[in-house]
N, C-alpha and C. Protein backbone atom coordinates (compact mmCIF):
# COMPACT_ATOMS: atom_id res chain seq x y z
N UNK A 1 -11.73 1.87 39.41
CA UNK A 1 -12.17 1.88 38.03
C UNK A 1 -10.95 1.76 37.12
N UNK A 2 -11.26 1.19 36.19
CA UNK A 2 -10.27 1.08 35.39
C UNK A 2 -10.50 1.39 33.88
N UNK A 3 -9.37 1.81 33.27
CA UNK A 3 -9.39 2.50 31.69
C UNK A 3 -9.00 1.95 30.77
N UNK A 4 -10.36 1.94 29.36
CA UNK A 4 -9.63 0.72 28.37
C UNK A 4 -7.61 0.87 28.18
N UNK A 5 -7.11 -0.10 27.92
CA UNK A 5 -5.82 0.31 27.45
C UNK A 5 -5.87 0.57 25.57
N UNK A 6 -4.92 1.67 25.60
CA UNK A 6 -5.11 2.29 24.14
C UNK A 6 -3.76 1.50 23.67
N UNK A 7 -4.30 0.75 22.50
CA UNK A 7 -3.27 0.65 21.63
C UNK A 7 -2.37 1.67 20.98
N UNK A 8 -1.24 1.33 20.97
CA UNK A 8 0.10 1.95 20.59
C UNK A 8 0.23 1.44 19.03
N UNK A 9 0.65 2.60 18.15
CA UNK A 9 1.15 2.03 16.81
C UNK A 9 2.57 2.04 16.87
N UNK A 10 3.05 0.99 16.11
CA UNK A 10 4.35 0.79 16.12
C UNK A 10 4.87 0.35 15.17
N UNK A 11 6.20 0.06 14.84
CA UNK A 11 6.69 -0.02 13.29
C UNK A 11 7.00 -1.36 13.26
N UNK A 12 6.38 -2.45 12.28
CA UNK A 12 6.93 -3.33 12.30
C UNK A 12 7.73 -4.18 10.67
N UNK A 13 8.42 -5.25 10.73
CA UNK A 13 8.93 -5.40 9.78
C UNK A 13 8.41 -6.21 8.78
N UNK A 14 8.37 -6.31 7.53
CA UNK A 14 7.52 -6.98 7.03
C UNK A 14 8.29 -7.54 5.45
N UNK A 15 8.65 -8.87 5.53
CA UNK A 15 9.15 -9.06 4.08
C UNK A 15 8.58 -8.35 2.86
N UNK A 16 9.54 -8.20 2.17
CA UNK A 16 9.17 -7.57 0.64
C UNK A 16 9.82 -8.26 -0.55
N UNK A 17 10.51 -9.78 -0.64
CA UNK A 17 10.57 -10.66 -1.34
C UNK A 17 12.04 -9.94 -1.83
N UNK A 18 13.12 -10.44 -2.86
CA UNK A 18 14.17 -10.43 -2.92
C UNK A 18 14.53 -8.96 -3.68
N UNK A 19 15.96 -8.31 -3.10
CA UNK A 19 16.59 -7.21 -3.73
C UNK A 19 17.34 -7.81 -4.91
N UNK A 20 17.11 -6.59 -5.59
CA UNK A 20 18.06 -6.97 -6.70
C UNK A 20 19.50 -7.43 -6.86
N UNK A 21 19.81 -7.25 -5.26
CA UNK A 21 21.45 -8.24 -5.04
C UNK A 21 21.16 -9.55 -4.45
N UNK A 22 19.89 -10.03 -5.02
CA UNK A 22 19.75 -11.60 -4.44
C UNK A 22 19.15 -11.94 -2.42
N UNK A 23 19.29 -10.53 -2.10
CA UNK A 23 19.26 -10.54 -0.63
C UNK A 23 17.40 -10.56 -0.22
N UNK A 24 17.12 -10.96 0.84
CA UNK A 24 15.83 -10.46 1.15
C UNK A 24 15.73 -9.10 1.35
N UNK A 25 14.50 -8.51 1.35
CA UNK A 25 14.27 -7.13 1.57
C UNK A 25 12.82 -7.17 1.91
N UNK A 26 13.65 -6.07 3.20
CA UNK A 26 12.00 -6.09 4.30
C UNK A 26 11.50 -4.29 4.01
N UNK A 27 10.41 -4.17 4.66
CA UNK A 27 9.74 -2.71 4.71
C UNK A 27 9.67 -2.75 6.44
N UNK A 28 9.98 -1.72 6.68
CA UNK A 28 9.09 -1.12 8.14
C UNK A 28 7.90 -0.08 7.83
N UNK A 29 6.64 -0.92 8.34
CA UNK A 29 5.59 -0.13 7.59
C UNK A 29 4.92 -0.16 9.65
N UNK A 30 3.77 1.01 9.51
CA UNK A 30 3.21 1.37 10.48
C UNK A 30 2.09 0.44 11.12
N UNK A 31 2.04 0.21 11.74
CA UNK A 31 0.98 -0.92 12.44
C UNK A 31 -0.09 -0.87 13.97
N UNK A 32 -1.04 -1.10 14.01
CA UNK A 32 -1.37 -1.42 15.22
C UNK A 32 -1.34 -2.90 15.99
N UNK A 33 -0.73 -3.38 17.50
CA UNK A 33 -0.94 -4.32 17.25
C UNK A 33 -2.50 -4.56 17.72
N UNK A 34 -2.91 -6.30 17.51
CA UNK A 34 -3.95 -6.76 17.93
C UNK A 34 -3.89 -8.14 18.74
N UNK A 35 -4.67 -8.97 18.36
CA UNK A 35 -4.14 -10.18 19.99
C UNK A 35 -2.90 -11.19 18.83
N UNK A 36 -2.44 -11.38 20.00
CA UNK A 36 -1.26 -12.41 19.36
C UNK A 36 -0.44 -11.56 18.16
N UNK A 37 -0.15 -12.19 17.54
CA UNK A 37 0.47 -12.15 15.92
C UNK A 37 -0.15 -10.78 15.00
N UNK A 38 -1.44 -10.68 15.45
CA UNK A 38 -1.93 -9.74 14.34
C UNK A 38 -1.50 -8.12 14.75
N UNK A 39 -1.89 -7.64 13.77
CA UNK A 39 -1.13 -6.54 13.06
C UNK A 39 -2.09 -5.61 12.31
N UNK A 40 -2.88 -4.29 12.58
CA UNK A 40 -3.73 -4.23 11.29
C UNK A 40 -2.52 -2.56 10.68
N UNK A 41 -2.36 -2.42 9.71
CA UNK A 41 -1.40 -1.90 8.79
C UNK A 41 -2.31 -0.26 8.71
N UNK A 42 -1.42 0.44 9.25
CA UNK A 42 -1.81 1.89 9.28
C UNK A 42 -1.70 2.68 8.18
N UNK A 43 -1.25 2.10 7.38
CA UNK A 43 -0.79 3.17 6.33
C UNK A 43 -0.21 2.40 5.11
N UNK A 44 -0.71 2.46 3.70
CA UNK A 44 0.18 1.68 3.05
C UNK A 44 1.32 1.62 2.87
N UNK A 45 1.98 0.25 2.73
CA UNK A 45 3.66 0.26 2.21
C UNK A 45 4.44 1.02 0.77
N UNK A 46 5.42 0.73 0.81
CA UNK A 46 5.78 1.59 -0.80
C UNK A 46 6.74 0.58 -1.27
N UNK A 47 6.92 -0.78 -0.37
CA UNK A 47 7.64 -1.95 -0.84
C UNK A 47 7.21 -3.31 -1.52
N UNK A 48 6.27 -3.49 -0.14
CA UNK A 48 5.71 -4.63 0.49
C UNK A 48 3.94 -4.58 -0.54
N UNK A 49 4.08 -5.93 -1.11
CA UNK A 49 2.85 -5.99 -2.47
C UNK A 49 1.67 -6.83 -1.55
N UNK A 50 0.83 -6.98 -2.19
CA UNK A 50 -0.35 -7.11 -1.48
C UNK A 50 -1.02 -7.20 -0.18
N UNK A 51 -0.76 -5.40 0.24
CA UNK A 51 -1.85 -5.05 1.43
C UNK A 51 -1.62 -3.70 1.20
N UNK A 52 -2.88 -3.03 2.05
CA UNK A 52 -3.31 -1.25 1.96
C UNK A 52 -3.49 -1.14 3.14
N UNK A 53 -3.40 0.23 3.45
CA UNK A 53 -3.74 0.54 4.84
C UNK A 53 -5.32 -0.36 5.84
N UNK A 54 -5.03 -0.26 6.85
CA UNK A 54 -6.29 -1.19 7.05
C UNK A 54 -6.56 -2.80 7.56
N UNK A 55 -5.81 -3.01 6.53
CA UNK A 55 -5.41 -4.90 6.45
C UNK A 55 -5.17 -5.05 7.69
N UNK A 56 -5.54 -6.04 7.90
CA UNK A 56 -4.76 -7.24 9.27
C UNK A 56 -4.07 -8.37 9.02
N UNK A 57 -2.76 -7.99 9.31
CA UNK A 57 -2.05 -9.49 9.18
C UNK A 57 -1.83 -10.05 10.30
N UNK A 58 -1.64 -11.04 9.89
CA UNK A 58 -0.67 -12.40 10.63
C UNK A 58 0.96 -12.30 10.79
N UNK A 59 1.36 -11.57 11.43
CA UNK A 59 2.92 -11.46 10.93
C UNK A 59 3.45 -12.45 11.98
N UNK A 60 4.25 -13.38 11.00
CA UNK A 60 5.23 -14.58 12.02
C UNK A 60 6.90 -13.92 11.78
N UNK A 61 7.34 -14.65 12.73
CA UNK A 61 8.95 -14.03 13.59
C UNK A 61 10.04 -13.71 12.26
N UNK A 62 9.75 -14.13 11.08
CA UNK A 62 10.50 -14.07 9.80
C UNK A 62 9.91 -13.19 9.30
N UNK A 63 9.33 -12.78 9.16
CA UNK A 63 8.46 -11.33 8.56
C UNK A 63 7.86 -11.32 7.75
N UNK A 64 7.64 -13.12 7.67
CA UNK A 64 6.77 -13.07 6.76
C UNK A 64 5.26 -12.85 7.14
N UNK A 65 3.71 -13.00 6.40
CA UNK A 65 2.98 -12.57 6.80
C UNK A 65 1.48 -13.10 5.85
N UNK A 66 0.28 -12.92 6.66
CA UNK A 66 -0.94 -13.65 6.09
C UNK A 66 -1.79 -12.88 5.86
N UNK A 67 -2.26 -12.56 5.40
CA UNK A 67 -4.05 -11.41 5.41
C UNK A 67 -4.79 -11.84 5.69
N UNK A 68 -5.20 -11.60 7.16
CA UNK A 68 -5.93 -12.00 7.79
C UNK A 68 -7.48 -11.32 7.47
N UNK A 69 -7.84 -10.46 7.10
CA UNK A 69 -8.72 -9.38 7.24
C UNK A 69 -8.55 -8.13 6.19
N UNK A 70 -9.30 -8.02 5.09
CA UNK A 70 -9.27 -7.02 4.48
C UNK A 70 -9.69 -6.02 4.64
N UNK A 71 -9.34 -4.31 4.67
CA UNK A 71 -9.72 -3.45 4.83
C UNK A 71 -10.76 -2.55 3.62
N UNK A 72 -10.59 -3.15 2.43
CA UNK A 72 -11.36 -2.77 1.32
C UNK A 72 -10.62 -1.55 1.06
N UNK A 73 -9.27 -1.50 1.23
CA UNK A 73 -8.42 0.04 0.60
C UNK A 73 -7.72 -0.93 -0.25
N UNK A 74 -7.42 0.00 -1.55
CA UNK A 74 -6.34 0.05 -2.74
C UNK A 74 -5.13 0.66 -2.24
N UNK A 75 -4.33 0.02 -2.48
CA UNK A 75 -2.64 0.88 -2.69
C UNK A 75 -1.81 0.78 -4.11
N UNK A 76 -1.83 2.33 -4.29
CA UNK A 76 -1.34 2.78 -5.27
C UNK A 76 0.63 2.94 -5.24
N UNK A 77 1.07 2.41 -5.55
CA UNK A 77 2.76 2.97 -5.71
C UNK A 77 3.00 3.45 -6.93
N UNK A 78 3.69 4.80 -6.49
CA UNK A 78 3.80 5.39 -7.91
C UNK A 78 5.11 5.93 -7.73
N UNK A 79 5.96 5.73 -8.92
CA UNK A 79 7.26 5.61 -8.76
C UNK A 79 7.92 7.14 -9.86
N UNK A 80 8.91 8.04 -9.34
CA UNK A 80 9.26 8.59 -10.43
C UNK A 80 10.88 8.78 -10.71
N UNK A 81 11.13 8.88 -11.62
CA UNK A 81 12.84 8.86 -12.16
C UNK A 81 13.70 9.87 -11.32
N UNK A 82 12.88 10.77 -11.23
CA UNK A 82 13.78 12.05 -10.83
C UNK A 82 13.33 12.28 -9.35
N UNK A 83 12.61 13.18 -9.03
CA UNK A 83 12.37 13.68 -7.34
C UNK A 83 10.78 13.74 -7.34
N UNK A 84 10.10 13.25 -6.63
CA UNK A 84 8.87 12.90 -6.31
C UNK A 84 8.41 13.95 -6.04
N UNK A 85 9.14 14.80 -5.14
CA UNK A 85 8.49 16.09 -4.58
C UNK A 85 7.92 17.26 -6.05
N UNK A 86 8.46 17.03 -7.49
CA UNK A 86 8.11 17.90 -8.13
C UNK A 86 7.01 17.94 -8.84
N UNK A 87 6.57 16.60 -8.17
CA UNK A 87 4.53 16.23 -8.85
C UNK A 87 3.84 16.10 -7.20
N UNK A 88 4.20 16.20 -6.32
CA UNK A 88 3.81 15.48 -5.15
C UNK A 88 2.20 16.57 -4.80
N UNK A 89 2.11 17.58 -4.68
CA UNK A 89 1.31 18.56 -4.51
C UNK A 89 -0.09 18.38 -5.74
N UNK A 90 0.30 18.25 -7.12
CA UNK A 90 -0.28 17.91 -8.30
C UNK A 90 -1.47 16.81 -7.72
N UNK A 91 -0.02 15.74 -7.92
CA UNK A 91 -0.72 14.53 -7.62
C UNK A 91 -1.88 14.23 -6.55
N UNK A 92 -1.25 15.03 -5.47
CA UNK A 92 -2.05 14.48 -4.36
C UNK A 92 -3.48 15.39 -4.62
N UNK A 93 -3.32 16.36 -4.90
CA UNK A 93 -5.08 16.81 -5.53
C UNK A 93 -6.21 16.19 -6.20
N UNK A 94 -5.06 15.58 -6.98
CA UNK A 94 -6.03 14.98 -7.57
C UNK A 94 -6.49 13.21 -7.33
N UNK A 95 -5.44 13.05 -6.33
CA UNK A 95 -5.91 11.69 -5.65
C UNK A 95 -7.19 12.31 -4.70
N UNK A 96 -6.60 13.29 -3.65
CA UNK A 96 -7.99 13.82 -3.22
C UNK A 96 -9.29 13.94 -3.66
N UNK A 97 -9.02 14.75 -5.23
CA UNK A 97 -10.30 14.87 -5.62
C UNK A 97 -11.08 13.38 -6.11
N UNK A 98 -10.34 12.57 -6.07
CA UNK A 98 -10.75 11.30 -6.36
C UNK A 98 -11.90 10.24 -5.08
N UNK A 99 -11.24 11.03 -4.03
CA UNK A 99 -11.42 9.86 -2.75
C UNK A 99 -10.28 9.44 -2.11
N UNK A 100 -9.11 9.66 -2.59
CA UNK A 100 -7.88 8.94 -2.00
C UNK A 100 -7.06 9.79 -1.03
N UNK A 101 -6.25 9.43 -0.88
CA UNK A 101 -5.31 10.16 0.41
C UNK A 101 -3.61 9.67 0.04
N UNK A 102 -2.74 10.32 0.27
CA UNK A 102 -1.28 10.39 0.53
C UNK A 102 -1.10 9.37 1.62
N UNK A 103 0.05 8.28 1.54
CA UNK A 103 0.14 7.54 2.93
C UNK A 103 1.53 7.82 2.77
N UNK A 104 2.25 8.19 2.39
CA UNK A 104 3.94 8.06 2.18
C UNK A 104 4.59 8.48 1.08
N UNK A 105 5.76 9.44 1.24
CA UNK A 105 6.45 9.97 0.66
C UNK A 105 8.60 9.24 0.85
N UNK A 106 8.72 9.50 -0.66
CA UNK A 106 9.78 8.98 -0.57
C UNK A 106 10.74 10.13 -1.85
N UNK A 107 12.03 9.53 -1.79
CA UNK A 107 12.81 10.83 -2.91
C UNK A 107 12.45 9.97 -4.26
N UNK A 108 12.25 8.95 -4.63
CA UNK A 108 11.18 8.96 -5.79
C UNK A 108 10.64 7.87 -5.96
N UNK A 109 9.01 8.25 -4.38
CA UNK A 109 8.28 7.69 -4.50
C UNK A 109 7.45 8.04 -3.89
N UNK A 110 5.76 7.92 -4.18
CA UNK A 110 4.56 8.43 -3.45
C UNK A 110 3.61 7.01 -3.39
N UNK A 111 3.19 7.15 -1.62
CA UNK A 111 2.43 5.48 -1.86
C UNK A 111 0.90 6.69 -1.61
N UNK A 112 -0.41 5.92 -2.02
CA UNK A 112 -1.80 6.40 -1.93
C UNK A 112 -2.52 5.11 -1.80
N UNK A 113 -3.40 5.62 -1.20
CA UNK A 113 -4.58 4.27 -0.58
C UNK A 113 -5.93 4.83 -0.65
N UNK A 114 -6.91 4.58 -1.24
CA UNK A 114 -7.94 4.50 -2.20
C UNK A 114 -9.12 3.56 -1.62
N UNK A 115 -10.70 4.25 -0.92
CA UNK A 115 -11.14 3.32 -0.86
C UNK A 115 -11.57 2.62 -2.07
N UNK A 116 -11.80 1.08 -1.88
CA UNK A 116 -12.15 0.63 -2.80
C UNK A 116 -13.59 0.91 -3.82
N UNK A 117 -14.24 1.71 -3.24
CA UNK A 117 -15.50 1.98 -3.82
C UNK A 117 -15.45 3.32 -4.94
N UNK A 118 -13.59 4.05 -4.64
CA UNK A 118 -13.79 4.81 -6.05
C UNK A 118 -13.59 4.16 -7.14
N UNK A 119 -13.11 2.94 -7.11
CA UNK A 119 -13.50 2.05 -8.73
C UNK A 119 -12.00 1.77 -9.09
N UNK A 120 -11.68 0.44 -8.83
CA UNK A 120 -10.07 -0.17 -10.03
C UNK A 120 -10.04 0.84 -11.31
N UNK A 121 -10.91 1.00 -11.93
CA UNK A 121 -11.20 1.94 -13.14
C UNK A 121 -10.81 3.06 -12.86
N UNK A 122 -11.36 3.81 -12.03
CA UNK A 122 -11.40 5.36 -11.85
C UNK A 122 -9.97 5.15 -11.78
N UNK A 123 -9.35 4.82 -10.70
CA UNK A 123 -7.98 4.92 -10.32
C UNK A 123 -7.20 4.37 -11.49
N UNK A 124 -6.86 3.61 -12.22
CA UNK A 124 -6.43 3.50 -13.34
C UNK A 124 -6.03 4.43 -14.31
N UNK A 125 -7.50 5.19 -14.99
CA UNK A 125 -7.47 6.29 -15.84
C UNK A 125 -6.76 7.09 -15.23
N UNK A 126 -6.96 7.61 -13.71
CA UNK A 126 -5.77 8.67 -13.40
C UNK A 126 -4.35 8.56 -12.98
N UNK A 127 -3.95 7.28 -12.97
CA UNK A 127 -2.50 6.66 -13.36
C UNK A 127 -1.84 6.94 -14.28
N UNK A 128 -2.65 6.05 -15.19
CA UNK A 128 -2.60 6.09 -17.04
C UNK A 128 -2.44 7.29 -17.37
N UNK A 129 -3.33 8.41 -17.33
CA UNK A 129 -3.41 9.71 -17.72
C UNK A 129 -1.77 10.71 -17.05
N UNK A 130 -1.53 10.12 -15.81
CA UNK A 130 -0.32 10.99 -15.35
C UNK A 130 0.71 10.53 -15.87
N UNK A 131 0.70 8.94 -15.93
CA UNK A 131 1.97 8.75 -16.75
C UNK A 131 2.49 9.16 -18.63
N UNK A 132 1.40 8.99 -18.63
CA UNK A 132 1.02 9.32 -20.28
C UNK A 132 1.59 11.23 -20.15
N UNK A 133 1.14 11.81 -19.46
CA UNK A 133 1.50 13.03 -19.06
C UNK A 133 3.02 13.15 -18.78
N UNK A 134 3.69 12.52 -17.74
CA UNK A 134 4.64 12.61 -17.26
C UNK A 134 6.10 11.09 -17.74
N UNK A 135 6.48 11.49 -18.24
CA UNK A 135 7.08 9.69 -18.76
C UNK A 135 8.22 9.75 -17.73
N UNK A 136 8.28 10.45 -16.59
CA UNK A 136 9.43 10.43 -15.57
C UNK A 136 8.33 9.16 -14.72
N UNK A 137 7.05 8.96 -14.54
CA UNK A 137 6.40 8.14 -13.75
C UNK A 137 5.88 7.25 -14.21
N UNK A 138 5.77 5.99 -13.35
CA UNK A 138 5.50 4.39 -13.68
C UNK A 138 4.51 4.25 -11.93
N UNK A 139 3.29 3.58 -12.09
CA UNK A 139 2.82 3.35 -10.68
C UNK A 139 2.59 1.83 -11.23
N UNK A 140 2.12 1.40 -10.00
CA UNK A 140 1.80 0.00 -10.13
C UNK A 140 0.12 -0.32 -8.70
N UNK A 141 -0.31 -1.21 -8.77
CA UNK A 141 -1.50 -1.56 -7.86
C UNK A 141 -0.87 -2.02 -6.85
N UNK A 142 -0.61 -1.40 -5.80
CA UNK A 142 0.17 -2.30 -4.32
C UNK A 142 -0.31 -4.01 -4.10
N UNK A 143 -1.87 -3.73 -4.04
CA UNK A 143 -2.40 -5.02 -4.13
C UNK A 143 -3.67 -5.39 -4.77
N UNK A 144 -3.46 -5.49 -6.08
CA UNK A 144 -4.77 -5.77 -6.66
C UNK A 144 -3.93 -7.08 -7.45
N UNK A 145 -2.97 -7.03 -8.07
CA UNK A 145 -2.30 -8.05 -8.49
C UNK A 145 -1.45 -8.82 -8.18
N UNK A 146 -1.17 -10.07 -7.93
CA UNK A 146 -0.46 -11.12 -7.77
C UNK A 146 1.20 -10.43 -8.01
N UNK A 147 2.21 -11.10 -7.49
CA UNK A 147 3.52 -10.82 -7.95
C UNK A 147 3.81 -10.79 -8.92
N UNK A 148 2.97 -11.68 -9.92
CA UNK A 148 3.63 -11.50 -11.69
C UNK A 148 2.80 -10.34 -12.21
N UNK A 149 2.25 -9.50 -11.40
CA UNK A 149 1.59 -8.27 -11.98
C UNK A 149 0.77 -8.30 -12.97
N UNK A 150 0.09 -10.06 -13.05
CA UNK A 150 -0.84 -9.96 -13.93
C UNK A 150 -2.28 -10.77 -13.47
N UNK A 151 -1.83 -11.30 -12.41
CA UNK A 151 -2.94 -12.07 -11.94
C UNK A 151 -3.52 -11.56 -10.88
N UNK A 152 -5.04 -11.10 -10.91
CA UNK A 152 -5.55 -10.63 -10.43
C UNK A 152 -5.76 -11.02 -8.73
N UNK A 153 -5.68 -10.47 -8.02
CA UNK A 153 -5.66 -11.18 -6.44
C UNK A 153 -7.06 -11.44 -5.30
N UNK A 154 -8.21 -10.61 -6.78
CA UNK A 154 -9.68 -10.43 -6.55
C UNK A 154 -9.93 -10.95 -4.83
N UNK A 155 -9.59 -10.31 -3.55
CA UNK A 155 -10.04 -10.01 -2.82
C UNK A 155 -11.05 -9.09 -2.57
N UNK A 156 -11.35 -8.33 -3.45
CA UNK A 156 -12.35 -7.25 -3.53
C UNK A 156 -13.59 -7.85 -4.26
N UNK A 157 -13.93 -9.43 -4.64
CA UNK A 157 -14.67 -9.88 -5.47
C UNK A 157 -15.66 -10.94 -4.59
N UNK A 158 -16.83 -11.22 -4.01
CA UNK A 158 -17.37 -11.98 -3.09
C UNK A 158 -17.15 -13.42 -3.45
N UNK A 159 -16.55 -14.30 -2.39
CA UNK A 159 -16.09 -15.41 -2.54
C UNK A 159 -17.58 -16.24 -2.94
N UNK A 160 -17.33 -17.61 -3.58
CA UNK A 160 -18.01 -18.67 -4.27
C UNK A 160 -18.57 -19.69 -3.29
């Protein structure tokens, strides 16, 4: 008899488009693999812009990468001036009380992933409201918007 084999998560690399010294810049974000190339993303990034925990990519040998498969999660990056850890407890309550969850901690930065069914809206107002609260913090939509942060990337919208 024999036993399914259990996938292993593992860290893989994943472009994150250019550093501010002109250089590329990658993320090592958490992954499972799947057949070939694919990849489905365990946890959101706090670099790397459009994907949330969930996703399945396509990752080719450059790191770069395709979305293969949407998971219907939001990723939230929320960025602060000083030390993350001194809203981190706050915050995450009230992402909880929202529907959301903590995927990553950084010295000033917190990533959150959101199913999509608590609402672009809901999650917004409680952005808006913390930053408006806190002017040490700036978040942004991991992937709801395009790189120019204004064009919408409406994967969450039923295709035509």
């Amino acid at each position: 008899m024999t036993t399914p084999t259990m996938k292993t998560q593992t860290e893989i690399r994943l472009y994150a488009g250019v550093s501010p010294n002109g250089r590329p810049a990658y993320e090592h974000v958490l992954a499972t693999p799947l057949e070939g190339r694919h990849h489905r993303i365990e946890k959101s990034p706090g670099l790397v812009l459009g994907i949330a925990a969930g996703d399945e990519l396509d990752v080719r040998e450059d790191s770069t990468f395709t979305v293969v498969k949407r998971a219907g999660n939001v990723c939230v990056q929320l960025f602060v001036t000083d030390n993350a850890d001194r809203i981190r407890a706050t915050v995450e309550a009230g992402v909880v009380r929202l529907g959301g969850w903590l995927d990553g901690a950084a010295t000033r930065e917190l990533v959150f992933t959101f199913p999509l069914a608590v609402g672009l809206a809901a999650i917004e107002q409680f952005f808006d409201q913390l930053s408006t609260d806190d002017a040490e913090c700036e978040w942004i939509f991991g992937n709801v918007y395009a790189e120019d942060g204004i064009t919408p990337l409406s994967w969450w919208k039923p295709a035509r």
